[in-house]
Protein backbone atom coordinates (compact mmCIF):
# COMPACT_ATOMS: atom_id res chain seq x y z
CA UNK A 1 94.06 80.16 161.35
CA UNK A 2 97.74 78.51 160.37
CA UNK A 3 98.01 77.36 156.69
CA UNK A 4 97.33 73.37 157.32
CA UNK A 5 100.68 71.67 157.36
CA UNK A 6 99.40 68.87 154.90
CA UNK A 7 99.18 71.94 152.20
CA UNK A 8 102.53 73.14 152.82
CA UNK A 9 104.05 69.96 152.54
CA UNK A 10 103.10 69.73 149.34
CA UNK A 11 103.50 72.92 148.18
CA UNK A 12 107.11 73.04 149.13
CA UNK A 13 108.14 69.50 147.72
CA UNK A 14 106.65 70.33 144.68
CA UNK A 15 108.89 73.62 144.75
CA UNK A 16 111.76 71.36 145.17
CA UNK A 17 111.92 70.14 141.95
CA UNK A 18 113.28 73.56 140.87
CA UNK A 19 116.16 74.80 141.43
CA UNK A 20 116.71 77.41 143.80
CA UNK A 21 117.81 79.90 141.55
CA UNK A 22 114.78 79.29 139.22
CA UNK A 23 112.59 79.24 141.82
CA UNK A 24 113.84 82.55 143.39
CA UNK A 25 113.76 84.53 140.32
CA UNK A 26 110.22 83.35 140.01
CA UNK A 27 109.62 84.60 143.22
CA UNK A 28 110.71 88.12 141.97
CA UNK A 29 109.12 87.61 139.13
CA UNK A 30 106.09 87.55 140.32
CA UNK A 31 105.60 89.76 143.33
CA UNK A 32 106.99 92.45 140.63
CA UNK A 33 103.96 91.71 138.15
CA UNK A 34 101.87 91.60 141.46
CA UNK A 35 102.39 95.55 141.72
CA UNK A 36 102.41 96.35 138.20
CA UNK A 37 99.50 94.64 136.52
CA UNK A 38 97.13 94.34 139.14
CA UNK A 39 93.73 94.86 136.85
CA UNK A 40 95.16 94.60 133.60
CA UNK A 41 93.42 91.38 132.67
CA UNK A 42 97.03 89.97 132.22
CA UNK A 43 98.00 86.37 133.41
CA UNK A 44 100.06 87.11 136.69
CA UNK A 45 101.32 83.09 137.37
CA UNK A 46 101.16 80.60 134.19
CA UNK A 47 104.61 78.81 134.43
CA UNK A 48 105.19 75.98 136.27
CA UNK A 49 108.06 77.19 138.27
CA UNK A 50 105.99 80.69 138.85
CA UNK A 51 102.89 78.93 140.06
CA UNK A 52 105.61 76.50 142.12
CA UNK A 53 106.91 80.10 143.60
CA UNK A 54 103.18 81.38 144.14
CA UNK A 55 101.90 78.02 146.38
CA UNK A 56 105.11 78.80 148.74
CA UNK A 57 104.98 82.44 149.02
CA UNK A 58 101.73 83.74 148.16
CA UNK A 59 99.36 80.63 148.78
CA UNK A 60 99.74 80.92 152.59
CA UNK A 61 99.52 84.73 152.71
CA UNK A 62 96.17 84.15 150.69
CA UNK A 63 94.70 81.32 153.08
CA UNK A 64 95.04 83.46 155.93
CA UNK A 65 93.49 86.24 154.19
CA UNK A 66 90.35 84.36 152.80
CA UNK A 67 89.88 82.48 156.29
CA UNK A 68 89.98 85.39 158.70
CA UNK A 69 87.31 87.07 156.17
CA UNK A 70 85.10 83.87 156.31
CA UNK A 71 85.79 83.14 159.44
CA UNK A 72 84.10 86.37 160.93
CA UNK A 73 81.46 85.77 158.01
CA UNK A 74 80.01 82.66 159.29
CA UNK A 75 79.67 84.30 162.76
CA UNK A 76 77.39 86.96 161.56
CA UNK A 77 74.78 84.43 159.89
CA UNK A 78 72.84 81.11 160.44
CA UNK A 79 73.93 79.84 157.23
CA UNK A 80 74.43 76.18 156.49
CA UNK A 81 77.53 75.91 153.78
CA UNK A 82 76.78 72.45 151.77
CA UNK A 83 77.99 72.91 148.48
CA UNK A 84 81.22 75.83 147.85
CA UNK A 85 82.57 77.48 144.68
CA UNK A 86 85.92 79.19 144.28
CA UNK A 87 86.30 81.61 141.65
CA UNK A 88 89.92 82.23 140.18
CA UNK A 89 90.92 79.22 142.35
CA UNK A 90 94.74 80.12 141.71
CA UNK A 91 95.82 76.46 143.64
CA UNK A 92 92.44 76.47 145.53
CA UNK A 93 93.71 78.38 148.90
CA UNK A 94 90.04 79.57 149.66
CA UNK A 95 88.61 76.17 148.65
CA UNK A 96 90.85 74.79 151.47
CA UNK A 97 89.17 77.62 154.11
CA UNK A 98 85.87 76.37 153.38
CA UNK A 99 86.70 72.92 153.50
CA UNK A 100 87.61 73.68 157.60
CA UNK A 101 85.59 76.21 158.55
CA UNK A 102 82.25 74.95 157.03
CA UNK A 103 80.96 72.43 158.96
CA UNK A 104 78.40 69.61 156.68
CA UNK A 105 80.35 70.59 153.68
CA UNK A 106 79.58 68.55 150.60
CA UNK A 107 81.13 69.48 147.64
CA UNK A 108 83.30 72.00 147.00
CA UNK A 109 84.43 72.97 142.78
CA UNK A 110 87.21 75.29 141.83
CA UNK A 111 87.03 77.46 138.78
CA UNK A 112 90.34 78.42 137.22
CA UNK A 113 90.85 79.49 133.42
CA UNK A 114 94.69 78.75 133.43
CA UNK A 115 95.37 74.79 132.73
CA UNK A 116 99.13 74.82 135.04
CA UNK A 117 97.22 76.29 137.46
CA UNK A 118 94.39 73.97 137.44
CA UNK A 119 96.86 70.89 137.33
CA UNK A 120 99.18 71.85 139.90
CA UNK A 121 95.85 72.72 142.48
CA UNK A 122 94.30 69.60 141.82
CA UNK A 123 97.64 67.79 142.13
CA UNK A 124 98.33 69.37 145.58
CA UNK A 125 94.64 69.12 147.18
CA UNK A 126 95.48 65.28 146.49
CA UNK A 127 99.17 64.87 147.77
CA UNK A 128 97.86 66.64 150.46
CA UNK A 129 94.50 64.60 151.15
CA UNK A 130 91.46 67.79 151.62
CA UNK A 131 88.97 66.61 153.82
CA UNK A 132 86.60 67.57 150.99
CA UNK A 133 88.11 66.65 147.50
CA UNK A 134 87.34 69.21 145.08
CA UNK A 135 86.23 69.13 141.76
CA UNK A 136 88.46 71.29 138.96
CA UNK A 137 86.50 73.40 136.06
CA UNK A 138 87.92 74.80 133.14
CA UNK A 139 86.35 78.33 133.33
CA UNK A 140 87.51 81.94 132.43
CA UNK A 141 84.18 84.21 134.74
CA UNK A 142 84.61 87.07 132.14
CA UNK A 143 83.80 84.82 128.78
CA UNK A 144 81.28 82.44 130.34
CA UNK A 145 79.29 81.24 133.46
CA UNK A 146 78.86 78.94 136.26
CA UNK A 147 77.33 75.46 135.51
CA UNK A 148 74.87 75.77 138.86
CA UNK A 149 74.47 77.68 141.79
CA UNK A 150 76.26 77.15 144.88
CA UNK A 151 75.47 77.97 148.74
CA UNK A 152 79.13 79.80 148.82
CA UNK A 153 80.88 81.54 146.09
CA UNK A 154 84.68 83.11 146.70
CA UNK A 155 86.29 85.11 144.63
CA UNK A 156 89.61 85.89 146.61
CA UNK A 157 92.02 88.89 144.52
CA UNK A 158 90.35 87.96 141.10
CA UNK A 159 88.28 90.83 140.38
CA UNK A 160 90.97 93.19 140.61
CA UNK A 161 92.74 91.41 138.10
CA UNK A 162 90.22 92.10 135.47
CA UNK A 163 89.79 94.83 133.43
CA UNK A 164 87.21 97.23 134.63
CA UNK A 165 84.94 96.61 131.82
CA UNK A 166 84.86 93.21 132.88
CA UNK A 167 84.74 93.13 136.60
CA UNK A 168 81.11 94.24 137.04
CA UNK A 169 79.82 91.82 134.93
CA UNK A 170 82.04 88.86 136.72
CA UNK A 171 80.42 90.04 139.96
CA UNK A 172 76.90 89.96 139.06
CA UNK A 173 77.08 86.60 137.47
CA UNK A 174 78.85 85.13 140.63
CA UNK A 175 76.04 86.85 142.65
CA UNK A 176 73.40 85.42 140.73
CA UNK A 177 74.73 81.56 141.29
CA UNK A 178 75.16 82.79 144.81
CA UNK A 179 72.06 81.02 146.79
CA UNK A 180 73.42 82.45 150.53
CA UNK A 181 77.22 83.66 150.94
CA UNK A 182 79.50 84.90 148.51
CA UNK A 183 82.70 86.72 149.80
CA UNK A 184 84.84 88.54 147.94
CA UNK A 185 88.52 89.80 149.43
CA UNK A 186 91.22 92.21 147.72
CA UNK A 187 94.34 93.28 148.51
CA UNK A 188 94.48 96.05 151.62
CA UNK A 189 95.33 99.18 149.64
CA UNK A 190 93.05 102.02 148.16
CA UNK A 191 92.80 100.33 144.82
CA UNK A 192 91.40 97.21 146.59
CA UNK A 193 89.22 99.14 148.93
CA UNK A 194 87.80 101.53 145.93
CA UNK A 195 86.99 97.85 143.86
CA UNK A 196 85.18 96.40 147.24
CA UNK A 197 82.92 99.86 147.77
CA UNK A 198 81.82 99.40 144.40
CA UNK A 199 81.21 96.04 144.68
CA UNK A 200 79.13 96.36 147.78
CA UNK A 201 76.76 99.64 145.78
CA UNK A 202 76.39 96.58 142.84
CA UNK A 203 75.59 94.40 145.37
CA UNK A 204 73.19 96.19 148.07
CA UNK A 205 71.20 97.25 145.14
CA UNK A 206 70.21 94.41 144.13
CA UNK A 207 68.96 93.21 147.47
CA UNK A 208 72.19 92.02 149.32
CA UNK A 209 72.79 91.93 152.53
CA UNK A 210 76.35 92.79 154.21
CA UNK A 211 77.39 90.32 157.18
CA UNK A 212 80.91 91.26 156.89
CA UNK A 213 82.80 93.60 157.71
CA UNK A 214 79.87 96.55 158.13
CA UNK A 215 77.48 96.96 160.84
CA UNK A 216 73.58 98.29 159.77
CA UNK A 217 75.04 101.27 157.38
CA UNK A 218 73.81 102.91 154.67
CA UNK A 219 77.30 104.88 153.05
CA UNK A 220 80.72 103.82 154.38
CA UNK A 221 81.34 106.87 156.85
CA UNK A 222 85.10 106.89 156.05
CA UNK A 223 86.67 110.00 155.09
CA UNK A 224 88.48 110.80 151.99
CA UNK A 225 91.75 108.94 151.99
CA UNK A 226 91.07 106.11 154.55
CA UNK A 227 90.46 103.09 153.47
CA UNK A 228 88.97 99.98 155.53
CA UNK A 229 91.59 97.10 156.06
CA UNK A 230 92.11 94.22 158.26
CA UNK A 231 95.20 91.67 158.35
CA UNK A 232 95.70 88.15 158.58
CA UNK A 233 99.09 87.08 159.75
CA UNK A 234 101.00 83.95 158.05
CA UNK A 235 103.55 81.77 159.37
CA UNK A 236 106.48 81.90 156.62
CA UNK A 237 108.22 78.36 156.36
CA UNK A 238 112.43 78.49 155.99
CA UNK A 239 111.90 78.07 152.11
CA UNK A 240 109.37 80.86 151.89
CA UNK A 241 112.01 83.37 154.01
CA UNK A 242 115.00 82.02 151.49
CA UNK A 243 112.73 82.91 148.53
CA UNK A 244 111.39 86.52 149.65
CA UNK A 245 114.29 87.36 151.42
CA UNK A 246 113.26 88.12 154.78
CA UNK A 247 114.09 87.44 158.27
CA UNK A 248 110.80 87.55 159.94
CA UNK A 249 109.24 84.28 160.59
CA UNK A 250 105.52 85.27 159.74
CA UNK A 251 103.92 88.12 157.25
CA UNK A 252 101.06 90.13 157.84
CA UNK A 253 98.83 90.21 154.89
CA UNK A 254 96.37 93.31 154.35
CA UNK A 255 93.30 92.84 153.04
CA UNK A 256 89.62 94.16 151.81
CA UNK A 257 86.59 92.24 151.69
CA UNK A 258 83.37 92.24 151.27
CA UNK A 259 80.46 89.49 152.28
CA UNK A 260 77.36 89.43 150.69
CA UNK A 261 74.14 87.44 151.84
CA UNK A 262 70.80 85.90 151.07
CA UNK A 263 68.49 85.77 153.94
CA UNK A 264 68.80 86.96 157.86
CA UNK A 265 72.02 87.33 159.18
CA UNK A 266 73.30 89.64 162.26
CA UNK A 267 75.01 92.99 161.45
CA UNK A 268 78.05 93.82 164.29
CA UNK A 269 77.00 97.01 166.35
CA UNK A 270 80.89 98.01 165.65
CA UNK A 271 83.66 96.84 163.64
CA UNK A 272 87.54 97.68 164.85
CA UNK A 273 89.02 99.30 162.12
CA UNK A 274 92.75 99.77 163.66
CA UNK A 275 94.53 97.74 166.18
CA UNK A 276 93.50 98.65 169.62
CA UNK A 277 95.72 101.42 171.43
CA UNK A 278 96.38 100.09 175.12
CA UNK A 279 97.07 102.59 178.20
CA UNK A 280 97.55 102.70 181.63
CA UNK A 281 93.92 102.17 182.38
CA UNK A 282 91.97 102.75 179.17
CA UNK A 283 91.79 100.71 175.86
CA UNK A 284 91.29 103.14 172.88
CA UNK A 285 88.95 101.46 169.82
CA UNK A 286 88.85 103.07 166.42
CA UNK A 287 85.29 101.51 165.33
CA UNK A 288 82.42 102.14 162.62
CA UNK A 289 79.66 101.89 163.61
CA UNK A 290 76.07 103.04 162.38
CA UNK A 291 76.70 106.50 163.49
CA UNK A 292 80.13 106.98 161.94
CA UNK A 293 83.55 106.22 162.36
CA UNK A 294 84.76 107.03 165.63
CA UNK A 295 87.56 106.36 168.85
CA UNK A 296 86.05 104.84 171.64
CA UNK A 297 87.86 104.96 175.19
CA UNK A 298 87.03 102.23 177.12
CA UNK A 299 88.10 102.25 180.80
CA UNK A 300 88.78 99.75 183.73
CA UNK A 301 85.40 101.03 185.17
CA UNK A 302 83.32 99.29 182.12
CA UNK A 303 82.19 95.80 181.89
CA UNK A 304 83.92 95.86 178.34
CA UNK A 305 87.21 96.51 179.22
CA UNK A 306 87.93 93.16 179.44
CA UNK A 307 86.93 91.79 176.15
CA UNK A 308 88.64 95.44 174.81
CA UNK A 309 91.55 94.48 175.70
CA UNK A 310 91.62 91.00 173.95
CA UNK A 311 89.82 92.57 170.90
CA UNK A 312 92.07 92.82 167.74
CA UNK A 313 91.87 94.61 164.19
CA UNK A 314 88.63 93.38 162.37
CA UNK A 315 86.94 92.29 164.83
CA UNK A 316 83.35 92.77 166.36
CA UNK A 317 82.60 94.64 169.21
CA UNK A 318 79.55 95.42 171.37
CA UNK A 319 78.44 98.75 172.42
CA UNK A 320 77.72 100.13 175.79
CA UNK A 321 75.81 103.47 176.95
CA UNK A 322 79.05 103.39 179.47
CA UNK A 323 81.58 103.14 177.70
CA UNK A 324 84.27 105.98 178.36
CA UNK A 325 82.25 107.44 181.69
């Protein structure tokens, strides 16, 4: 799903009122703290200018990230989303997935402990007119707790930031005021997958179901030194190329996640791990599935060829007792 124009807008003429120079070193600034304190607890974007920086180069990247996760979510279950909860808001990018994909939303609130970022995500959801305003809470997750419980909680690269001693705790209270969904994404590397298979132990012991991205497992099957990952690719505006210095016009964000639910929902028979491999009359699938990760070579003879060749990384895929005669 493209980052909604109305949010860019304002993102980038809000960015404007820097300088470029200013703005560009925040850039820098903060993809650099990015890689080096990821869970140290530490505040990653509290200046205006860096949180300016952050809604035009990260913001989009973290939409696209948060959607595609939620997106396949809702697919798996029968759930109706009326009232949504982002955790860690940053400037409310996952708030602004729910708002579109969920439809009979109600009310949506975003939790964020630092006040710039709270004032500049409220400021931009107005200039840029959500279809579901948002309410803004003053909250830090690892010093207190929600007000009530919500039908969706999302908690999109905030746990990683914490310490460890606090991150289990911050899950288990946003699972508690979770009454059917609550989805969790990280960034696409081992660190990220390690948090998310931890996550999803805390979490299936105490009841949870997985919708996405695992079918009817017990264990992940991966071998040492894999690590599940999809991506979401984001359109990058002329301001966001000038201020990461690149050429490409989009970027192709990795990331883990994990979706947790209350209630009946539909496990996929297989997930596509890798982007498919296309041949000369074969389409080769790197799936889980409940027996183990696995390739699956799909020919023109099978009725799934078709739909294998459309498939894509992350998706869902059904199985057939022909596949690959």
């Amino acid at each position: 799903m493209q980052f909604p124009d109305e949010i860019k807008t304002a993102a980038e003429s809000y960015a404007l009122t820097f300088d470029h120079k200013t703005l560009a070193a925040a850039a820098a600034s903060l993809s650099a703290r990015y890689r080096e304190e990821k869970g140290s607890g530490s505040v990653l974007a509290a200046s205006p200018a860096d949180i300016a920086a952050y809604a035009v180069t990260r913001m989009p990247a973290t939409f696209a990230a948060v959607s595609t996760a939620l997106e396949h979510t809702l697919r798996r279950t029968e759930c109706t989303i009326r009232t949504a909860a982002d955790i860690g808001a940053g400037t409310g990018a996952a708030a602004w997935a729910a708002s579109i994909l969920t439809d009979g939303l109600e009310d949506i609130s975003c939790f964020e402990r630092e006040p710039e970022m709270r004032r500049i995500g409220e400021m931009l959801m107005r200039e840029a007119q959500i279809a579901v305003p948002a309410v803004w809470h003053d909250l830090d997750i690892t010093r207190g707790s929600l007000p009530r419980h919500y039908d969706l909680i999302t908690a999109c690269y905030m746990l990683g930031e914490l310490t460890e001693k606090d991150r289990e705790r911050a899950l288990l209270t946003l699972w508690e005021h979770s009454d059917k969904l609550l989805l969790i994404t990280e960034p696409g590397t081992p660190k990220g997958y390690a948090n998310i298979l931890h996550f999803r132990k805390l979490l299936t012991d105490r009841g949870a179901g997985i919708a996405f991205p695992c079918p009817d497992i017990g264990e992940c099957p991966l071998p040492d030194g894999d690590w599940c990952h999809f991506t979401a690719r984001a359109a990058r505006s002329k301001l966001h190329k000038q201020l990461k210095g690149g050429d490409v016009p989009y970027e192709d964000e990795k990331f883990c996640c994990i979706a947790a639910v209350r209630g009946s929902f539909t496990p996929c028979e297989a997930r596509i791990l890798r982007r498919p491999q296309t041949a000369s009359g074969f389409v080769t699938l790197h799936v889980c599935t409940s027996g183990g990760v696995s390739d699956m070579k799909i020919t023109k003879s099978s009725k799934l060829f078709k739909n294998a060749r459309k498939a894509d990384c992350g998706d869902s895929f059904t199985l057939d007792k022909n596949v690959g005669k």
